[in-house]
Protein backbone atom coordinates (compact mmCIF):
# COMPACT_ATOMS: atom_id res chain seq x y z
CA UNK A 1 1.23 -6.48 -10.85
CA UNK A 2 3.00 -4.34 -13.79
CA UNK A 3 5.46 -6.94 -15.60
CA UNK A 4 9.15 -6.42 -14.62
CA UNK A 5 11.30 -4.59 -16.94
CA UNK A 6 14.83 -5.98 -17.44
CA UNK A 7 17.96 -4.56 -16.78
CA UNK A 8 18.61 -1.63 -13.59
CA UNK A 9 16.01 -0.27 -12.63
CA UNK A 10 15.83 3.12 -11.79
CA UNK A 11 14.77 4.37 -8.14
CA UNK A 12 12.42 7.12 -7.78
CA UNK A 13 10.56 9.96 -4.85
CA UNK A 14 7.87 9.72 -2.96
CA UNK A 15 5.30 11.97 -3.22
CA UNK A 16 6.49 12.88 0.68
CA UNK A 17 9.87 14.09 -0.94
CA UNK A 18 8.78 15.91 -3.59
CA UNK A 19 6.04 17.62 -1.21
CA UNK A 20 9.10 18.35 0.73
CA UNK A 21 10.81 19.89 -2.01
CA UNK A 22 7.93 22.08 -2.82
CA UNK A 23 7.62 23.65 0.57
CA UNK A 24 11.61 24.39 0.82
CA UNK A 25 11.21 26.56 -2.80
CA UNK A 26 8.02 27.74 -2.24
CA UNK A 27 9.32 29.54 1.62
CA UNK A 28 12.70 30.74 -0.41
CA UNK A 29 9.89 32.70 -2.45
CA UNK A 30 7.88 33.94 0.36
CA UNK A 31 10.55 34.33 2.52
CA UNK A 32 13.41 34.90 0.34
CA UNK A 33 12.13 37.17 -1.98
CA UNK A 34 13.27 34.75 -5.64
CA UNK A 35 12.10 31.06 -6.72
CA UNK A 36 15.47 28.71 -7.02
CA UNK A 37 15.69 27.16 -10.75
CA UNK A 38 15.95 23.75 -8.56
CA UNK A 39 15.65 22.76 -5.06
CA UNK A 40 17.86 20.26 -2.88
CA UNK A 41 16.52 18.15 -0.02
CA UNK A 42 17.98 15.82 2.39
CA UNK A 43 16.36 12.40 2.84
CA UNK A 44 16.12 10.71 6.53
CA UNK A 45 18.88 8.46 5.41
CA UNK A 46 21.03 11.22 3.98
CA UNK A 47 20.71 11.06 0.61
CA UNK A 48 20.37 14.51 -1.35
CA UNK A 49 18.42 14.56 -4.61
CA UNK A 50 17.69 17.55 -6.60
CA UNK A 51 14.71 18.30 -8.35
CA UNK A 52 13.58 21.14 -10.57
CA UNK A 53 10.55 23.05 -10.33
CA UNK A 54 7.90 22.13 -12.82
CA UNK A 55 5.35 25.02 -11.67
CA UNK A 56 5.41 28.13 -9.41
CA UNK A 57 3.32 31.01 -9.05
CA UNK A 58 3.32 33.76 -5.65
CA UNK A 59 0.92 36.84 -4.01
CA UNK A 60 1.33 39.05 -1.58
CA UNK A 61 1.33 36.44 1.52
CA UNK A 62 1.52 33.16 -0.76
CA UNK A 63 3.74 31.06 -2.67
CA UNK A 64 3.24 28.02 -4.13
CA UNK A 65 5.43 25.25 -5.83
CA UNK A 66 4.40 22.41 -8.35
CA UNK A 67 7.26 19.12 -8.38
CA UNK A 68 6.79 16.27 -10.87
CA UNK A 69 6.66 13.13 -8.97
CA UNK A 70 9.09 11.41 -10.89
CA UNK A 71 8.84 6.66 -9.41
CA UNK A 72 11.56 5.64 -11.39
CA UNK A 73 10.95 2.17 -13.24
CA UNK A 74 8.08 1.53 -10.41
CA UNK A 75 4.64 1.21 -11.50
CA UNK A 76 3.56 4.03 -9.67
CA UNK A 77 0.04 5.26 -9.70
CA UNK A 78 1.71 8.49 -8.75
CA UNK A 79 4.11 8.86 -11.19
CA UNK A 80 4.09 12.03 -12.96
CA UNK A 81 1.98 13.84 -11.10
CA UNK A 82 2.50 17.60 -9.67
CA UNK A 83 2.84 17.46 -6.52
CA UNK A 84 1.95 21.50 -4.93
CA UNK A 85 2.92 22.91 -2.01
CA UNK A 86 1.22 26.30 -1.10
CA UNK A 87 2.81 28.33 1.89
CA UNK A 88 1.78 31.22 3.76
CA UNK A 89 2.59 33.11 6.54
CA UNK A 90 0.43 31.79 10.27
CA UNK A 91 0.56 32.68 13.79
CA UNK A 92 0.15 29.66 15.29
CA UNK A 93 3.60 27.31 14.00
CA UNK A 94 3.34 24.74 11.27
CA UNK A 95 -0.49 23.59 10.17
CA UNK A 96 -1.06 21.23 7.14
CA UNK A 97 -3.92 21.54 5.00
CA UNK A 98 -5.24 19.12 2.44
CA UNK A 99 -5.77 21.07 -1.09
CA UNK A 100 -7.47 19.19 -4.38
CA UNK A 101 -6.22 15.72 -5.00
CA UNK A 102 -5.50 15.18 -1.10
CA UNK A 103 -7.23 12.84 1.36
CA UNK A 104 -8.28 13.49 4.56
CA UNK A 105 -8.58 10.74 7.35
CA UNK A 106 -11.92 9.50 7.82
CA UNK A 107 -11.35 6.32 10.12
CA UNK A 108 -9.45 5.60 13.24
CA UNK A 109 -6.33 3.24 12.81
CA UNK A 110 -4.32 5.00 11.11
CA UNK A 111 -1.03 7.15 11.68
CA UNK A 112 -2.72 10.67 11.32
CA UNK A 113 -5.72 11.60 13.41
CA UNK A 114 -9.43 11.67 12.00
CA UNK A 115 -10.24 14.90 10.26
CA UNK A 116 -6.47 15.53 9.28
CA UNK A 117 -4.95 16.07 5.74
CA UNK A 118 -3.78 12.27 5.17
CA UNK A 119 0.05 13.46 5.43
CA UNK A 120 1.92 10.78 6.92
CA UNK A 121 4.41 11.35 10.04
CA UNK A 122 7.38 11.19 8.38
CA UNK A 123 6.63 13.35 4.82
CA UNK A 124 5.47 15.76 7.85
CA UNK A 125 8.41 16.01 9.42
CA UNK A 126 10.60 16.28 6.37
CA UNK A 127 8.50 19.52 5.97
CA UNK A 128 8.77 20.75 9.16
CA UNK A 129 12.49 20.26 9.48
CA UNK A 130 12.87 22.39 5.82
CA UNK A 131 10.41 24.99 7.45
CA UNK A 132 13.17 25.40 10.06
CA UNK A 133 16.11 25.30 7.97
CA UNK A 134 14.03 28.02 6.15
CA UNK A 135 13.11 29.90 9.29
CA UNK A 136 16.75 29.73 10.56
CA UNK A 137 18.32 31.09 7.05
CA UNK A 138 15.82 34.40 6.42
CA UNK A 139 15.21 34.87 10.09
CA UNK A 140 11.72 34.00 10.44
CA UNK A 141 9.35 32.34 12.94
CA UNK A 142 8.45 29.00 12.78
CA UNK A 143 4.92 30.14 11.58
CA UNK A 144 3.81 28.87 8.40
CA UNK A 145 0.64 27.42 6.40
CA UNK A 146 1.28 24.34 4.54
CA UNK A 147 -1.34 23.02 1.54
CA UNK A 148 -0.36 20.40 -0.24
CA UNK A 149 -2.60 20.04 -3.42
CA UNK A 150 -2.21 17.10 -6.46
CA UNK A 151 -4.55 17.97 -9.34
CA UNK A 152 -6.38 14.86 -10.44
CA UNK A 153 -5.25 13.26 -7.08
CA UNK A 154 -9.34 12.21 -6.54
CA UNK A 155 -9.10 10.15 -9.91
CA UNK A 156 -6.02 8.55 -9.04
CA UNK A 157 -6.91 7.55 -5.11
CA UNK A 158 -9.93 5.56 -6.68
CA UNK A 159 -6.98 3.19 -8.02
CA UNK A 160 -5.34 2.85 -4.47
CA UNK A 161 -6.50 1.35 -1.30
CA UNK A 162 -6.92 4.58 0.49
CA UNK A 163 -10.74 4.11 -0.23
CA UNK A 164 -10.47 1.44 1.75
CA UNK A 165 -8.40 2.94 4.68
CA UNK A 166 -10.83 5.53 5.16
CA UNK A 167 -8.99 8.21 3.52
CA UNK A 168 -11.47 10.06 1.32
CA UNK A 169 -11.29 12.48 -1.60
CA UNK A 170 -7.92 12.29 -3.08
CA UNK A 171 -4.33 10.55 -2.15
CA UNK A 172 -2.11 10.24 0.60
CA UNK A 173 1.16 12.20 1.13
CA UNK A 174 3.76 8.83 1.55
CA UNK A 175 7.26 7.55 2.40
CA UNK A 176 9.04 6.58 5.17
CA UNK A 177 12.80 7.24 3.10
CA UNK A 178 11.97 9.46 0.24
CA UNK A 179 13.11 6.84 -2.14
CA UNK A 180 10.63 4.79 -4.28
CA UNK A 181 12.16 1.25 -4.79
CA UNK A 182 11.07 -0.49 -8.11
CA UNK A 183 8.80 -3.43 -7.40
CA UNK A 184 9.51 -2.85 -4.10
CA UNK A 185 7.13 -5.27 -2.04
CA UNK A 186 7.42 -2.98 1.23
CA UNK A 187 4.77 -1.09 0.11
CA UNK A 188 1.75 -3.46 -0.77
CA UNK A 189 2.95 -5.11 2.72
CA UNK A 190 2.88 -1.52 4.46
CA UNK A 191 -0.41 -0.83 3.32
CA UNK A 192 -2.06 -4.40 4.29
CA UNK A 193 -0.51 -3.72 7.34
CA UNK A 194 -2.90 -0.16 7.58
CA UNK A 195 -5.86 -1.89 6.55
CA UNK A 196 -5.70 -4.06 9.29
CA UNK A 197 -4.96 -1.51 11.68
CA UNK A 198 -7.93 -0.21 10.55
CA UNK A 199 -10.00 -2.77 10.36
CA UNK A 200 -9.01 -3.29 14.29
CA UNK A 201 -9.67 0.57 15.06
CA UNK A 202 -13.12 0.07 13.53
CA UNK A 203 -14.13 -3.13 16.10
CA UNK A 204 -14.27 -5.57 12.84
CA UNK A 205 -14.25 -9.33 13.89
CA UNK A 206 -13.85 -11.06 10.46
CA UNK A 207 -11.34 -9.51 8.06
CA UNK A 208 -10.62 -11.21 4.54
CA UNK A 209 -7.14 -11.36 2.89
CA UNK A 210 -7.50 -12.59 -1.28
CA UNK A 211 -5.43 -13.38 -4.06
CA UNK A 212 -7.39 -11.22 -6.61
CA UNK A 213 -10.06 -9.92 -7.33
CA UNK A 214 -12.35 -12.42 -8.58
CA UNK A 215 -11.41 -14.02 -5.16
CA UNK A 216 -12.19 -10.81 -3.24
CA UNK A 217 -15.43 -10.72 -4.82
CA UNK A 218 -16.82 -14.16 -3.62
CA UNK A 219 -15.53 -14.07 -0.75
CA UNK A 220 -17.25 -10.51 0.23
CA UNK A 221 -20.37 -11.88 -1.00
CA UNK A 222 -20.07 -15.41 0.67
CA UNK A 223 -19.76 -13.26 3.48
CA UNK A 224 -21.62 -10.38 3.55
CA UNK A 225 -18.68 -8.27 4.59
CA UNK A 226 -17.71 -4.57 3.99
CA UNK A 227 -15.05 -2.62 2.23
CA UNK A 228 -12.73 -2.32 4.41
CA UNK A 229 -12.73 -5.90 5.92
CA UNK A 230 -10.90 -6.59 2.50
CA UNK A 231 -7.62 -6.36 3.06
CA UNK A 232 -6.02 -6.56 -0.18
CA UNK A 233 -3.33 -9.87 0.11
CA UNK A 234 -2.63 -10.66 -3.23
CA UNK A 235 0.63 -12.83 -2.91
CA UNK A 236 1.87 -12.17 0.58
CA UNK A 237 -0.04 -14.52 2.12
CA UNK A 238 2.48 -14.26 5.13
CA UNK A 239 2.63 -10.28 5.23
CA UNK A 240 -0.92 -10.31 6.57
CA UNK A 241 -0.29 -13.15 9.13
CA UNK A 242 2.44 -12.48 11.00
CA UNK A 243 0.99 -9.23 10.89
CA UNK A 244 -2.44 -10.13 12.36
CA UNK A 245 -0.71 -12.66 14.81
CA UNK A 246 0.70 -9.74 16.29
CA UNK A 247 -2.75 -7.07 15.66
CA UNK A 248 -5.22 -10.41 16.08
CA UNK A 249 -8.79 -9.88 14.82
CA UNK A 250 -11.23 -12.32 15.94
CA UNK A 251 -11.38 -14.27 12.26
CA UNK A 252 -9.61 -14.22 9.06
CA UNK A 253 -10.87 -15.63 5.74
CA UNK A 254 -8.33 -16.67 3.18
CA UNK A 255 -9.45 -16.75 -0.76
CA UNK A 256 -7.59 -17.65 -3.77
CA UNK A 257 -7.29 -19.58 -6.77
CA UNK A 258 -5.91 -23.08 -7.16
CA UNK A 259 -2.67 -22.25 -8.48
CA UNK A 260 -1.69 -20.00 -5.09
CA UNK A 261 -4.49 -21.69 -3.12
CA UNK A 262 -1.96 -24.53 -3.85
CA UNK A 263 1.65 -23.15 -3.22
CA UNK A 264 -0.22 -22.12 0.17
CA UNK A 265 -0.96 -25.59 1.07
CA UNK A 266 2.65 -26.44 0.09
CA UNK A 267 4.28 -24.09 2.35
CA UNK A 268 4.76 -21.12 0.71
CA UNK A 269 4.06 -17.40 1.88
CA UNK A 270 5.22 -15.82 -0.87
CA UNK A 271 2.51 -16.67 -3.82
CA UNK A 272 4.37 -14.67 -6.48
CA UNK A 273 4.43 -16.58 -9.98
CA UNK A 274 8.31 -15.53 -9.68
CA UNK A 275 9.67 -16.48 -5.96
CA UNK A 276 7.24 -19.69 -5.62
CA UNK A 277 5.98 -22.70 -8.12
CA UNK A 278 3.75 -25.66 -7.17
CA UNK A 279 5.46 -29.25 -6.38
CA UNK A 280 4.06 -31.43 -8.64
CA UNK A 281 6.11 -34.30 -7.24
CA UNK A 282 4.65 -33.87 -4.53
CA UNK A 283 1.24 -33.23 -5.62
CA UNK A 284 1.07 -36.72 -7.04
CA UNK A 285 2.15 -38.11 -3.93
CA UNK A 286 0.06 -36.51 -1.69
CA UNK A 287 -3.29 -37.58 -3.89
CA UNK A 288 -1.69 -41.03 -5.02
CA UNK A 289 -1.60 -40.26 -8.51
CA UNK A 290 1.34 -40.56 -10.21
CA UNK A 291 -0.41 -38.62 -13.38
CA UNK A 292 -0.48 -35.46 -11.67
CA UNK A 293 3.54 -35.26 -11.85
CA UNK A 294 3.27 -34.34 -15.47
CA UNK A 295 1.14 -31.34 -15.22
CA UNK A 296 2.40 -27.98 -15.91
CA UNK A 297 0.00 -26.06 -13.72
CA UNK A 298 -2.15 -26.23 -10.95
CA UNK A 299 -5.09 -26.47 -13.15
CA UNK A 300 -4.28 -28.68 -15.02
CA UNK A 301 -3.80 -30.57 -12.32
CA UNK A 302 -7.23 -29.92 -10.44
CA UNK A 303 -9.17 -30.92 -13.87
CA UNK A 304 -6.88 -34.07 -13.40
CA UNK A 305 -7.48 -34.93 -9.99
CA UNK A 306 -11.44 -32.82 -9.27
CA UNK A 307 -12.52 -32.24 -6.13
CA UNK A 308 -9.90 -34.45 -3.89
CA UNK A 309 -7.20 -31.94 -5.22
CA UNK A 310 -9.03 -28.96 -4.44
CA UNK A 311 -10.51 -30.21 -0.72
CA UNK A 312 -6.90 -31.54 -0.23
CA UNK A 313 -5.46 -27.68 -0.57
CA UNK A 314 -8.12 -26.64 1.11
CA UNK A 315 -7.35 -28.37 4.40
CA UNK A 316 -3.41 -28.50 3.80
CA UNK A 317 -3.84 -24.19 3.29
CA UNK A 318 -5.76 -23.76 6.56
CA UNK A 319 -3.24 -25.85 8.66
CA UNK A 320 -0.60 -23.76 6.96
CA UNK A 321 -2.50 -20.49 8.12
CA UNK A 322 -3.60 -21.65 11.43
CA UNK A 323 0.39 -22.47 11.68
CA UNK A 324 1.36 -18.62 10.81
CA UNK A 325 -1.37 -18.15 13.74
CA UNK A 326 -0.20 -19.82 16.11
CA UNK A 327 -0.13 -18.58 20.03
CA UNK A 328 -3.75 -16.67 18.82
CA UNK A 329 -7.25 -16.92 19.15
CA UNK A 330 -7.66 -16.30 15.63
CA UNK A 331 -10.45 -18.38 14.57
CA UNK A 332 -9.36 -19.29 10.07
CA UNK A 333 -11.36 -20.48 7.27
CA UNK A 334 -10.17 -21.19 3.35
CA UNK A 335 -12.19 -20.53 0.25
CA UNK A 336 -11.13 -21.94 -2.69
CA UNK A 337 -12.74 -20.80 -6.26
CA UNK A 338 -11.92 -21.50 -9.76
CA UNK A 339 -11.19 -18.68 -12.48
CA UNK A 340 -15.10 -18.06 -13.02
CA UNK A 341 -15.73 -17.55 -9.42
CA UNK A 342 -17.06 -21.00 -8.06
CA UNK A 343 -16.28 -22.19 -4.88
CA UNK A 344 -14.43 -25.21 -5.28
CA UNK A 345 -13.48 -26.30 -1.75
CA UNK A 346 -13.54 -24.43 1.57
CA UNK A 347 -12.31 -25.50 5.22
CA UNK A 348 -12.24 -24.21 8.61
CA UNK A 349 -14.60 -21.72 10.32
């Protein structure tokens, strides 16, 4: 994760509100005869940001404009990208159409059917409702072609998860508010939430949530599984379970390093350096030795302690999982590695 700047941070747009931008300038041209300098949209919660037009261009049936996506302080793989909106007259009300740089739904599970532009619900009814607000003002039918298009959105989707999620060939059209929230967690969570969703759609029995990659990558090959059985956990360990107590696969293996592996088998959920630290107090306790209470890491610690530390957070992780899974028939298993890649303890299924 991007470090933190200090100070305010600044919020930002999703790339569903600037889409929606686009579309509202881009009728006033087609229908309205003129491009606006700037365009004004209403969020779902009522806010109203404006946001100038960085690219426009019109035919005889067409118009089309281009919106900055502008995150904010967020790390945003998006951020700065043109968002385009193409419009043009139909017959048969409001169709979307995936342009370059947009995905199109490949797998089951998600939101939006297979085969469809991968425009979320919400970004797609921001459009429609400025479609009608359009229609209304220059006395036109509901009947209207939308492409939305982000050039080098291909390149950019390879550093998502929308690989993953079965949405191939460029990015997804997001946001549930229109706001983008710096270092907002919502986000990772929502998407883990999708790959599981997906994972379920696609009749997968054994999903995988890690802490990173190296963790990822032994525990795909420990287990021969596929792409999209990752789900991509990182710290919110308890994001994906009370998620999948709820969506329940058959079985879930948890990876990690010894430092989260740890906080895991201490309680936490969260396994963020900066909302949870390793007790060890209560490390030293646990193994009965008093050494361990002067280490500054969990490392340190396991080169300390060897293998009874790692087995120990092994068995204290699963019990913490199998806790967050309770009231399931979720079968759980914990893999443990070190920072090369080596399986240092595992427990469970």
């Amino acid at each position: 994760m991007a470090r933190k700047p200090t100070g305010d941070l600044r919020r930002g747009w999703t790339t569903g509100a600037c889409a929606t931008a686009a579309v509202k300038a881009a009728l006033m041209r087609l229908w309205g005869g003129a491009f606006p300098g700037e365009v004004q949209i209403t969020l779902p919660k009522g806010e109203t940001p404006v946001f100038p037009l960085a690219h426009h261009a019109a035919g005889e049936d067409w118009a089309e404009v281009g919106i900055t996506k502008d995150a904010g302080d967020d790390p945003d793989v998006t951020h700065g990208a043109l968002i385009i909106a193409k419009v043009k007259n139909a017959t048969q009300g409001i169709v979307f159409k995936a342009g370059e740089g947009v995905g199109q739904v490949t797998k089951p599970g998600l939101p939006i059917a297979v085969g469809e532009p991968a425009i979320n619900p919400v970004p797609r009814a921001m459009m429609e409702g400025v479609v009608s607000e359009m229609a209304a003002q220059f006395g036109q039918t509901k009947d209207v072609e939308i492409t939305i298009s982000i050039p080098g959105g291909a390149e950019l989707a390879l550093k998502t998860w929308n690989p993953r999620l079965g949405i191939e060939g460029g990015l997804s059209i997001l946001g549930t508010t229109g706001i983008v929230r710096p270092f907002s967690c919502a986000a990772w969570i929502a998407s883990i939430h999708r790959g599981i969703d997906v994972a379920r759609a696609d009749g997968l029995t054994h999903v995988a949530g890690c802490t990173g990659a190296t963790s990822e990558r032994v525990v795909q090959e420990l287990y021969g599984l596929p792409d999209h059985a990752m789900l991509d956990m990182g710290d919110f360990a308890g994001g994906l379970l009370k998620y999948l107590a709820k969506h329940p696969v058959r079985r879930i293996t948890i990876g990690g390093g010894i430092g989260k592996m740890t906080k895991l088998a201490q309680g936490a959920v969260d396994l963020h350096s900066g909302r949870s630290q390793v007790d060890f107090e209560a490390l030293a306790e646990d193994l009965e030795r008093p050494d361990l209470a002067t280490a500054n890491t969990a490392l340190a610690a396991y080169e300390m302690a060897g293998a009874p530390m790692a087995q120990m957070v092994a068995c204290r992780g699963l019990a913490r999982v199998q806790a967050l899974l309770k009231d399931t028939q979720i079968t759980a298993d914990i893999v443990v590695i070190d920072r090369a890649g080596n399986v240092l303890a595992r427990a469970g299924a």
